[in-house]
N, C-alpha and C. Protein backbone atom coordinates (compact mmCIF):
# COMPACT_ATOMS: atom_id res chain seq x y z
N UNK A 1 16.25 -35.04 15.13
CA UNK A 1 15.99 -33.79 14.45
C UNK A 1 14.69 -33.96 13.67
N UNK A 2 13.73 -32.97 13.77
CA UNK A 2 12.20 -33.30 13.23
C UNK A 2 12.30 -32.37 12.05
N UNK A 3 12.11 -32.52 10.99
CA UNK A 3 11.94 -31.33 10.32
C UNK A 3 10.21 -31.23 9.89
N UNK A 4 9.89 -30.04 9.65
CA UNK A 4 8.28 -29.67 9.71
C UNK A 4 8.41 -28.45 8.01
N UNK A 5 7.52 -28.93 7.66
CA UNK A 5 7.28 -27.73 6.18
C UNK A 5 6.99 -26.43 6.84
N UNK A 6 6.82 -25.32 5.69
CA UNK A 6 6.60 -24.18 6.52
C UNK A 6 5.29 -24.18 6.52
N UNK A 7 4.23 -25.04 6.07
CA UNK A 7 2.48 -24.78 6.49
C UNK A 7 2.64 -25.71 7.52
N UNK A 8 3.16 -27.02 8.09
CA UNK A 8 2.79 -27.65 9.35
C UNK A 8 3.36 -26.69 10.59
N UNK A 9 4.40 -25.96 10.07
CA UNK A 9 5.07 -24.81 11.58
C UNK A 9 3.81 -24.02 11.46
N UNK A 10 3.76 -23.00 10.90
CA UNK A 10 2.56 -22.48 10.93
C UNK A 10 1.48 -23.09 11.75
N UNK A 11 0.96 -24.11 11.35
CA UNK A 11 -0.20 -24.73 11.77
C UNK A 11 0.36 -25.26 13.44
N UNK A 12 1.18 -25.37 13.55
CA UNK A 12 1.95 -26.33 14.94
C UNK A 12 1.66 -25.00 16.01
N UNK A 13 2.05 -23.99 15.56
CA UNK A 13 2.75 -23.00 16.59
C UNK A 13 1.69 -21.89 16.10
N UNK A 14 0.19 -21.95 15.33
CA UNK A 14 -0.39 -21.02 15.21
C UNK A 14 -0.10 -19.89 14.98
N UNK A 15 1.07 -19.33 13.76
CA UNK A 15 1.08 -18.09 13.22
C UNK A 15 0.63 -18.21 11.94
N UNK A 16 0.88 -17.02 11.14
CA UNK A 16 0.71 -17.18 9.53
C UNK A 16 1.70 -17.53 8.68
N UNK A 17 1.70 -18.04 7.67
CA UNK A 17 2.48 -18.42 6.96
C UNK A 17 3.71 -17.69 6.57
N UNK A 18 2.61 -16.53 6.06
CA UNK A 18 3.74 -15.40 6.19
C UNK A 18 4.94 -15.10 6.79
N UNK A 19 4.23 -14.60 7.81
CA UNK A 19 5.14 -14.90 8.93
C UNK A 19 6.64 -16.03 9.55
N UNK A 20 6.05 -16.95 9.00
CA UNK A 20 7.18 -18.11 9.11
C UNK A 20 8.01 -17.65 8.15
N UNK A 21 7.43 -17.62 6.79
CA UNK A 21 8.38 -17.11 5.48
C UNK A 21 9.27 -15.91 6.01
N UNK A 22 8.43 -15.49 6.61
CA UNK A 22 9.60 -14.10 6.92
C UNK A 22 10.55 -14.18 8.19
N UNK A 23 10.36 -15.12 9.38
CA UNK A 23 11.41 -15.44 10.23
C UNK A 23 12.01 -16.61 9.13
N UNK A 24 11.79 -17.09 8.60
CA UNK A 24 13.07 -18.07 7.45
C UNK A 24 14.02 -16.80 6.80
N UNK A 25 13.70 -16.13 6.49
CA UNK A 25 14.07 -15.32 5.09
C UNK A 25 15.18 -14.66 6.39
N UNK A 26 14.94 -14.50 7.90
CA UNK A 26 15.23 -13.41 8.48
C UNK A 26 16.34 -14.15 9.71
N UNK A 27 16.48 -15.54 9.13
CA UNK A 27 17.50 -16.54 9.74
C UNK A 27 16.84 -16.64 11.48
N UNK A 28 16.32 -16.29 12.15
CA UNK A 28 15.45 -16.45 13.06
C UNK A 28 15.16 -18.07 13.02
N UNK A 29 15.06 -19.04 12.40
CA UNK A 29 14.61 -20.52 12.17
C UNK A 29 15.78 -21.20 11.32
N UNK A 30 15.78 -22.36 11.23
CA UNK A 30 17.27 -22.75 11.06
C UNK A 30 16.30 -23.47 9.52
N UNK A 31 16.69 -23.78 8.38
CA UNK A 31 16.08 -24.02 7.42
C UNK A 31 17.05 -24.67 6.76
N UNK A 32 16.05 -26.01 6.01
CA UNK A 32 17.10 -26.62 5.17
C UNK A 32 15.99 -27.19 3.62
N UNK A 33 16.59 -26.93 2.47
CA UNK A 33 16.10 -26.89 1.04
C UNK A 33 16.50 -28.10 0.60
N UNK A 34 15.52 -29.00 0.16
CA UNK A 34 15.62 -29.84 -0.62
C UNK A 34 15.01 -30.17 -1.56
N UNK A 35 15.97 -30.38 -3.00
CA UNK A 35 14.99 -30.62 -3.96
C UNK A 35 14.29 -32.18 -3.88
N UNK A 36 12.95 -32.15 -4.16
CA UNK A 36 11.90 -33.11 -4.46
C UNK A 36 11.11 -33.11 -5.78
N UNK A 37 11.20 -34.19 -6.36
CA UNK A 37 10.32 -34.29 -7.72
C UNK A 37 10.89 -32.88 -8.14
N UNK A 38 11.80 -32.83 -8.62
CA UNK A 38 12.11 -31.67 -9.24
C UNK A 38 12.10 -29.98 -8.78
N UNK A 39 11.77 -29.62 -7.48
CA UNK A 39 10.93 -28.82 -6.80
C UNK A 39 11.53 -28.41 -5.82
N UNK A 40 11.88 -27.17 -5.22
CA UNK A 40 12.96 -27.21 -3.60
C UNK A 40 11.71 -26.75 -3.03
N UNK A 41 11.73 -27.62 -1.46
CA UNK A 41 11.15 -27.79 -0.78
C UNK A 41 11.67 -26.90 0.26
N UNK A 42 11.65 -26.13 1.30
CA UNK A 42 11.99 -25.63 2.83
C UNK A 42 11.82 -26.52 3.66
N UNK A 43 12.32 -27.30 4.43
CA UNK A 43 12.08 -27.57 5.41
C UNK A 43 12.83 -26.97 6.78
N UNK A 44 11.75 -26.68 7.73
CA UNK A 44 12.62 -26.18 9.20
C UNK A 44 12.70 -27.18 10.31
N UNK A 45 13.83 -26.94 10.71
CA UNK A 45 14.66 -28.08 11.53
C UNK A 45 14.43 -27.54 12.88
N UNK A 46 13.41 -28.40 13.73
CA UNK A 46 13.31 -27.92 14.73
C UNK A 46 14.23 -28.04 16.36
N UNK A 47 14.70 -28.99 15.63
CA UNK A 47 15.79 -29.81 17.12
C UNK A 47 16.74 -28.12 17.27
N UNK A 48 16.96 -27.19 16.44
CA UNK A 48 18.17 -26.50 16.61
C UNK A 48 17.49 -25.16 17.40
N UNK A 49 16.21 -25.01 17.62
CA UNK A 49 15.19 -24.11 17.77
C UNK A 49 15.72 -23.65 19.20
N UNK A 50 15.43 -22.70 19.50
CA UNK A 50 15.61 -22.33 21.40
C UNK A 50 14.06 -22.15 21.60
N UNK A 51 14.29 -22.78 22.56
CA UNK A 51 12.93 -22.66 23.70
C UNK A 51 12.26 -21.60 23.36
N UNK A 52 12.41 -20.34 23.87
CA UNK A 52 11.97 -19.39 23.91
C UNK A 52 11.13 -18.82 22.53
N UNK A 53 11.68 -19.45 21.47
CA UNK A 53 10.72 -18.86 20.21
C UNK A 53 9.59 -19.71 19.82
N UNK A 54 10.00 -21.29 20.51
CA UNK A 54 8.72 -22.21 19.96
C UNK A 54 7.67 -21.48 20.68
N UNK A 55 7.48 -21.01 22.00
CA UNK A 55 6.35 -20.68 22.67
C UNK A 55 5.80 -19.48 22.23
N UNK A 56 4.73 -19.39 21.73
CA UNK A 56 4.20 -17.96 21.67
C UNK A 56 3.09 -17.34 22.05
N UNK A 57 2.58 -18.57 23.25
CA UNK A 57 1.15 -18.31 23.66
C UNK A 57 1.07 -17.03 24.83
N UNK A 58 0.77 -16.56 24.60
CA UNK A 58 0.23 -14.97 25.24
C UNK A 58 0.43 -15.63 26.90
N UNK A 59 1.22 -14.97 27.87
CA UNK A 59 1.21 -15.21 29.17
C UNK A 59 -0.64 -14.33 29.71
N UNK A 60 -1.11 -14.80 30.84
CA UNK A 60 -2.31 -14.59 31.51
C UNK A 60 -1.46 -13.42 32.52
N UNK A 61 -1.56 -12.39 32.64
CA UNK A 61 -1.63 -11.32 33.73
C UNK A 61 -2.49 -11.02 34.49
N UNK A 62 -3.69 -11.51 34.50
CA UNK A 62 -4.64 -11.02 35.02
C UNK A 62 -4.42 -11.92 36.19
N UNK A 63 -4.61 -11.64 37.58
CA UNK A 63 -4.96 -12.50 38.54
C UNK A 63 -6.27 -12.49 39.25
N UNK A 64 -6.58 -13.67 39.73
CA UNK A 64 -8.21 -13.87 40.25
C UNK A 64 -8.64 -12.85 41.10
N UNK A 65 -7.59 -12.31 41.78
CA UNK A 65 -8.41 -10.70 42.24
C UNK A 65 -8.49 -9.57 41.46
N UNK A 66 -7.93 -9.43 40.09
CA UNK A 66 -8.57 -8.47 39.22
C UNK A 66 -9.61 -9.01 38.48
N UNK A 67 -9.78 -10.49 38.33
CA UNK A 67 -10.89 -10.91 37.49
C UNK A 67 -11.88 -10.64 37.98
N UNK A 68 -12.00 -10.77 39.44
CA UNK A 68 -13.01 -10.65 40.14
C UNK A 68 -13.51 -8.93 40.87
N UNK A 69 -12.67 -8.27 40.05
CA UNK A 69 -13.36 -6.81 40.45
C UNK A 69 -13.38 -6.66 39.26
N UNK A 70 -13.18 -7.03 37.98
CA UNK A 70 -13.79 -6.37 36.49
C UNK A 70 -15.03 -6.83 36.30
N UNK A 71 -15.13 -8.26 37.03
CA UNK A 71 -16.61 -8.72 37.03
C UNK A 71 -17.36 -8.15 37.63
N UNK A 72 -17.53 -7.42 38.88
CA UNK A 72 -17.79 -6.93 39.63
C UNK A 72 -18.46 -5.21 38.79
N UNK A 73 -17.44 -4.42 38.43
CA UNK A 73 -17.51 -3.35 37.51
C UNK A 73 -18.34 -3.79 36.46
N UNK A 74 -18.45 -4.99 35.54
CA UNK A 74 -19.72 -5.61 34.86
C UNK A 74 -21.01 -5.64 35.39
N UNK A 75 -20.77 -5.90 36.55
CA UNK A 75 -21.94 -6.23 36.47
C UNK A 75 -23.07 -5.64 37.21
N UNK A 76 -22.08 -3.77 38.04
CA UNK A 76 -22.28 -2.42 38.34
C UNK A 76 -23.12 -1.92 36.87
N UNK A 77 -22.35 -2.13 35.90
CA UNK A 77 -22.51 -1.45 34.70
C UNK A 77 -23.87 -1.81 34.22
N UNK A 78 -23.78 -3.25 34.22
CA UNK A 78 -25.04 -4.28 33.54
C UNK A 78 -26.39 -3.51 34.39
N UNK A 79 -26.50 -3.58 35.64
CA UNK A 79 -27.39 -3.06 36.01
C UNK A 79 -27.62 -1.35 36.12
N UNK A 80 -26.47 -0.26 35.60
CA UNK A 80 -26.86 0.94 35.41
C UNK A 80 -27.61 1.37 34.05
N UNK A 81 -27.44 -0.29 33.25
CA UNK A 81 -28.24 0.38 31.89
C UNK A 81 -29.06 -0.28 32.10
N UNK A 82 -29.58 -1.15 33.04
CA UNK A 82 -31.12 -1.57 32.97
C UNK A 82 -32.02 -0.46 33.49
N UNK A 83 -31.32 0.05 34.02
CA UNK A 83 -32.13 1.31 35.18
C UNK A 83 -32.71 2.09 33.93
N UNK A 84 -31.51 2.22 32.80
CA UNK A 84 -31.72 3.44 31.89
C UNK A 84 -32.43 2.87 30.97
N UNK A 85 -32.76 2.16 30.91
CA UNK A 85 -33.44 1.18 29.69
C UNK A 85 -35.18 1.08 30.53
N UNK A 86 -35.06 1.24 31.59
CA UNK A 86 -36.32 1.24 32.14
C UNK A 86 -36.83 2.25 32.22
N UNK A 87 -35.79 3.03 32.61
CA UNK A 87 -36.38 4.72 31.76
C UNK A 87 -36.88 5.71 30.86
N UNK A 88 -36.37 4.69 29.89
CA UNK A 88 -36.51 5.34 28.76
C UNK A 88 -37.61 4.27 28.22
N UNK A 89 -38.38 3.43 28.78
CA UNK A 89 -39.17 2.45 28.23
C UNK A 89 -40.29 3.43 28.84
N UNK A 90 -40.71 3.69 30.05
CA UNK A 90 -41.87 4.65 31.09
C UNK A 90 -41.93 5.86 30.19
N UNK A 91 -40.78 6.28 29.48
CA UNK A 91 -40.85 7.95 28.90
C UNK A 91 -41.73 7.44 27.37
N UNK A 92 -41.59 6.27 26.82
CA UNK A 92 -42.66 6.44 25.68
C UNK A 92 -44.05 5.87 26.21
């Protein structure tokens, strides 16, 4: 069982602090308080965690045949404002 403060979760799993505070507060994370030097500490217990919430990195939808027609539409575009940029350079 690992336990992690709520700024190393944060920092581990890239949200805001906030945020952690508020899945603690919202039982979403399994949490355990201990006093230190006089002081209660949070710590979250990650062994009890499900899969599914440690991950929060954005899935990729895009596949290499849409990448490759938005690039495509770029770079249609890129050259319709050079046209207009050359136009408007001859008009002064």
């Amino acid at each position: 069982m690992q336990k992690l403060t709520i700024k190393q979760y944060a920092t581990k799993y890239k949200l805001s602090i906030y945020n952690v505070i508020k899945m603690t507060k919202s039982g979403e994370l399994n949490i355990e308080t201990v006093e230190e030097n006089g002081k209660e500490k949070v710590y979250i217990l990650l062994e009890d965690l499900p899969k599914q919430k440690l991950k929060k990195e954005p899935k990729q939808e895009k596949s290499y045949k849409n990448l490759q027609e938005e690039n495509d539409l770029l770079k249609e575009e890129i050259k319709r404002l050079k046209k207009a940029l050359k136009l408007c350079k001859q008009k002064d």
